[in-house]
Every structure is written in C-alpha cells, then in structure tokens.
N, C-alpha and C. Protein backbone atom coordinates (compact mmCIF):
# COMPACT_ATOMS: atom_id res chain seq x y z
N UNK A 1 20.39 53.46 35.80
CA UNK A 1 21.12 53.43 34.56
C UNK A 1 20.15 53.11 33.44
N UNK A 2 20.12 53.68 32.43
CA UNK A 2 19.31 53.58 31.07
C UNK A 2 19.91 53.29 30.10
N UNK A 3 19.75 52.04 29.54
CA UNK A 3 20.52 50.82 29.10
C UNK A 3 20.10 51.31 27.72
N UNK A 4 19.33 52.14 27.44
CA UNK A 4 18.58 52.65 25.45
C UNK A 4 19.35 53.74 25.28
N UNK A 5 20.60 54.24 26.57
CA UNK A 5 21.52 55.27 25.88
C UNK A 5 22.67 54.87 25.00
N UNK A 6 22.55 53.38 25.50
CA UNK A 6 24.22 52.56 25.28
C UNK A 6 24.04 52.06 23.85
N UNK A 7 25.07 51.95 23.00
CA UNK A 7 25.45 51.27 21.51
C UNK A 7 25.96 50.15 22.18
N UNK A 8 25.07 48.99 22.59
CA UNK A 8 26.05 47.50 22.67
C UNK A 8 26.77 46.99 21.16
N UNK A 9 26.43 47.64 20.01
CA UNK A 9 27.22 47.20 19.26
C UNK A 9 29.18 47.44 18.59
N UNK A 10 28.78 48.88 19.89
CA UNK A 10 30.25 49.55 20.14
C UNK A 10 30.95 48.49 21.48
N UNK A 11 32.16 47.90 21.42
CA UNK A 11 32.61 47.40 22.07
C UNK A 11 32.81 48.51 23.42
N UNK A 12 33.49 49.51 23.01
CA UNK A 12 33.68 50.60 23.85
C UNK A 12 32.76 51.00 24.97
N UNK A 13 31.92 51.48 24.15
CA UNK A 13 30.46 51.81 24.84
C UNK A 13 29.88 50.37 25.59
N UNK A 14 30.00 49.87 25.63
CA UNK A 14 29.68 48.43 26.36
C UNK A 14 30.49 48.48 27.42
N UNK A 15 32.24 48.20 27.30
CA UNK A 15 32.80 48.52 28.19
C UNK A 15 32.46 49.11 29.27
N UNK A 16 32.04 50.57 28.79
CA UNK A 16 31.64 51.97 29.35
C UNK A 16 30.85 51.07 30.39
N UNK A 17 29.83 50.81 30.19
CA UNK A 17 28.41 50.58 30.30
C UNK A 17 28.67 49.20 31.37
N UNK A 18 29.50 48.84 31.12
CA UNK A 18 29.58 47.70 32.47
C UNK A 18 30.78 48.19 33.58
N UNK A 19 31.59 49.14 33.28
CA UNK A 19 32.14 49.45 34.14
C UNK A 19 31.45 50.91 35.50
N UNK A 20 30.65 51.33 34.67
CA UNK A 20 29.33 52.49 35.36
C UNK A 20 28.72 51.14 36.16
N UNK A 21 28.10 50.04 35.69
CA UNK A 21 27.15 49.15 36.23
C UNK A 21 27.88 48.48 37.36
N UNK A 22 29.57 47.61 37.42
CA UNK A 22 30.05 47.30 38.23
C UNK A 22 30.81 48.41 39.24
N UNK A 23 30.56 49.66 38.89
CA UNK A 23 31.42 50.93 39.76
C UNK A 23 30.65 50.33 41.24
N UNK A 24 31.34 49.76 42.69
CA UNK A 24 30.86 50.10 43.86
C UNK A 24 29.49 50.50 43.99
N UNK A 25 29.76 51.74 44.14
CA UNK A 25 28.44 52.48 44.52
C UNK A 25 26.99 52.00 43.93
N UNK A 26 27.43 51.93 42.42
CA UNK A 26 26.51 51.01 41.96
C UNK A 26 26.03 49.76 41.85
N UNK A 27 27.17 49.34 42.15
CA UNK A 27 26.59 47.72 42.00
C UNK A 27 25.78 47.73 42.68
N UNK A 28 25.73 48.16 44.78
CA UNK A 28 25.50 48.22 45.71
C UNK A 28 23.85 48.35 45.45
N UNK A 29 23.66 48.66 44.26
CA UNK A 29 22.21 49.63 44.30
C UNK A 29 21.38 47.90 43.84
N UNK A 30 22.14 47.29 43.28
CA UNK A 30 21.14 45.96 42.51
C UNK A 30 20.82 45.35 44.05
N UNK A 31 21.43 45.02 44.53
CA UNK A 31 21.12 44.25 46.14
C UNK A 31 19.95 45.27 46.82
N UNK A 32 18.60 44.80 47.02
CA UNK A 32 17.51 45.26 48.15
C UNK A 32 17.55 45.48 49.31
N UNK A 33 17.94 44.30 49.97
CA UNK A 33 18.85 44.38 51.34
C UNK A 33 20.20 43.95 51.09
N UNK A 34 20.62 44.36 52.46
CA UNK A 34 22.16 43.80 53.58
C UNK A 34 21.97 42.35 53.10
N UNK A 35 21.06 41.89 53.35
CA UNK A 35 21.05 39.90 53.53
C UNK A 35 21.45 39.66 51.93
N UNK A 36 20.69 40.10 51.02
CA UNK A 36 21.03 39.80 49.71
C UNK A 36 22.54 40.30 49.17
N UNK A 37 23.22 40.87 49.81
CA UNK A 37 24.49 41.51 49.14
C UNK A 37 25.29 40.32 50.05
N UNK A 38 25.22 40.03 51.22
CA UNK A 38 25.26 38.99 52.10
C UNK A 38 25.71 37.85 51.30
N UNK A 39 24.55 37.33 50.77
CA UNK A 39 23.88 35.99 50.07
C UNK A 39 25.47 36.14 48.89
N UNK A 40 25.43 37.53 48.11
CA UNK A 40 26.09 37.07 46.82
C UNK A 40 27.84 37.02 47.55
N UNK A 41 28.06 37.73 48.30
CA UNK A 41 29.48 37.57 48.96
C UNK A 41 29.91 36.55 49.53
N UNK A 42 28.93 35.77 49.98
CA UNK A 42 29.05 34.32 50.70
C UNK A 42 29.49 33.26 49.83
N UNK A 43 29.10 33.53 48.66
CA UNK A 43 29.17 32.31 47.58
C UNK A 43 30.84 32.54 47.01
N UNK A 44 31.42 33.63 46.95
CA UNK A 44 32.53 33.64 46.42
C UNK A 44 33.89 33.03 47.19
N UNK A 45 34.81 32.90 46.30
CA UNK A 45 36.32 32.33 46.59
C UNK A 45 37.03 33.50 47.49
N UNK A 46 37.59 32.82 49.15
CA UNK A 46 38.43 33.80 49.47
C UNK A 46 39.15 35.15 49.02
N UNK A 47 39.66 34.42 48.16
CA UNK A 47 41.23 35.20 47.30
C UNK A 47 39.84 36.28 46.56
N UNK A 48 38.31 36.19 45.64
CA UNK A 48 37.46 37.02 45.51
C UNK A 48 36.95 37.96 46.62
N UNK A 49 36.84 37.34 47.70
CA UNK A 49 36.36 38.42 48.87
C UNK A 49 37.44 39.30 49.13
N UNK A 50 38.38 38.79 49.39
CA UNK A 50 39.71 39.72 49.78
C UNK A 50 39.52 41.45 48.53
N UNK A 51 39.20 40.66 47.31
CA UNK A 51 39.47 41.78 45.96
C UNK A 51 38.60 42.73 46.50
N UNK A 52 37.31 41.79 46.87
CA UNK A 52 36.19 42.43 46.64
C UNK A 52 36.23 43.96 47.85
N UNK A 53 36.80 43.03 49.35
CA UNK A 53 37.11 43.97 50.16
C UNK A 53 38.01 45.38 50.55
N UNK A 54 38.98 44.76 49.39
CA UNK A 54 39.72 45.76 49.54
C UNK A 54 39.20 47.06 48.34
N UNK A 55 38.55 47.03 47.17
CA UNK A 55 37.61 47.83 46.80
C UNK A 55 37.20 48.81 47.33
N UNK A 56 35.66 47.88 47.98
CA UNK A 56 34.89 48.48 48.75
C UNK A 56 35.28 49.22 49.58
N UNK A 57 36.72 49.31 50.65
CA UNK A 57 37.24 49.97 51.40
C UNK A 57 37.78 51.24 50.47
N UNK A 58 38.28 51.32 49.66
CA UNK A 58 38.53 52.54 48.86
C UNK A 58 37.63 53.00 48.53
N UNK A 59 36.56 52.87 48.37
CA UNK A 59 35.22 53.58 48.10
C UNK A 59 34.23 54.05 49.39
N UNK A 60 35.05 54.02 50.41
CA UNK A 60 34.37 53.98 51.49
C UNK A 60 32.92 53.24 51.47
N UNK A 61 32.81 52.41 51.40
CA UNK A 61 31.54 51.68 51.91
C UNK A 61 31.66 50.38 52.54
N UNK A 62 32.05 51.10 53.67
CA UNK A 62 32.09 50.72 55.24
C UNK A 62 30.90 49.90 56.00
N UNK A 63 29.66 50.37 55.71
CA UNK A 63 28.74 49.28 55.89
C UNK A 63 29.24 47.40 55.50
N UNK A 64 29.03 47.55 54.28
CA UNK A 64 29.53 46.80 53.13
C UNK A 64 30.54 46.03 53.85
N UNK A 65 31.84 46.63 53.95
CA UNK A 65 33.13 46.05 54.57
C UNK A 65 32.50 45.05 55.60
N UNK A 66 32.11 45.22 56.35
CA UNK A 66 31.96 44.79 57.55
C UNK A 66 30.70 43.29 57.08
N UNK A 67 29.37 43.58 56.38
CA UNK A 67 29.21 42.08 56.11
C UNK A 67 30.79 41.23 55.00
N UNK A 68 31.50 41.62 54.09
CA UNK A 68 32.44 41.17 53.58
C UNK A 68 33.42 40.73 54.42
N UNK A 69 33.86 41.45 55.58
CA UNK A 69 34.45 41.33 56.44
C UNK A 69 33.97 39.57 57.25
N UNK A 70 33.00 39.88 57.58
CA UNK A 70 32.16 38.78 58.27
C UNK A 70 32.35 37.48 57.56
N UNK A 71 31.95 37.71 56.04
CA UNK A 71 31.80 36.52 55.25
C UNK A 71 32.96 35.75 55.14
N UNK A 72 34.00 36.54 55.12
CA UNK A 72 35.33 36.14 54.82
C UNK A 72 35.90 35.38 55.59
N UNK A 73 35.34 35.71 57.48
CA UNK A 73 35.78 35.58 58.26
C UNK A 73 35.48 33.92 58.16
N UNK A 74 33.99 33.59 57.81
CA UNK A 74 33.35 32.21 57.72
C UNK A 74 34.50 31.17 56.92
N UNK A 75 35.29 31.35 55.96
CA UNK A 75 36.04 31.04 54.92
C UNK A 75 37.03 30.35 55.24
C-alpha cells in the first residue's frame, strides 16, 4: 500500500485508507510469521477473538482460523 496516494486530510480518503489496510487479506501481510500474528491474537479479549474469527472465516483464511482458533481455545 502507498500511503503518498492518500489525502489524510480528507476524512474519507483516510477512512478509505484504513479500511484497504485493515481488509483481512491485508492486514495478514504486516505479520512476518504465523508466531507473530500468534503473538498479536493472544493478547486480545475473548469476545475480540471470537470477531476476529469469525471474519477471518469469511475470507477464507483458514490457516489463520486455526492459530485464532487455538488462541481462543487458551482463554
């Protein structure tokens, strides 16, 4: 994503611009590894993993599910 296309001074375009950045697929891309996407799912509130899981399952990313799955399970 190329952050010098966006007008942060347009509320809109900001919007835009964090909802492209939090879309699934993408977020997925900031995490290096499994362990680090791991790490940030671990830290959240049940009732957040649940959101988070049921998402990810509509987006098919099934990998994903399954550490969320796991984390949740810890909870």
């Amino acid at each position: 994503m190329d952050f010098e296309e966006h007008d942060f001074t347009n509320f809109e375009e900001f919007n835009k611009m964090m909802d492209e950045m939090l879309y699934p697929p993408n977020f997925i891309k900031i995490f290096p590894t499994m362990d680090s996407f791991r790490e940030w799912v671990s830290v959240g509130e049940r009732e957040d993993i649940e959101t988070i899981l049921k998402l990810y399952e509509q987006h098919e990313l099934y990998e994903h599910c399954v550490v969320i799955k796991e984390e949740l399970n810890k909870k």
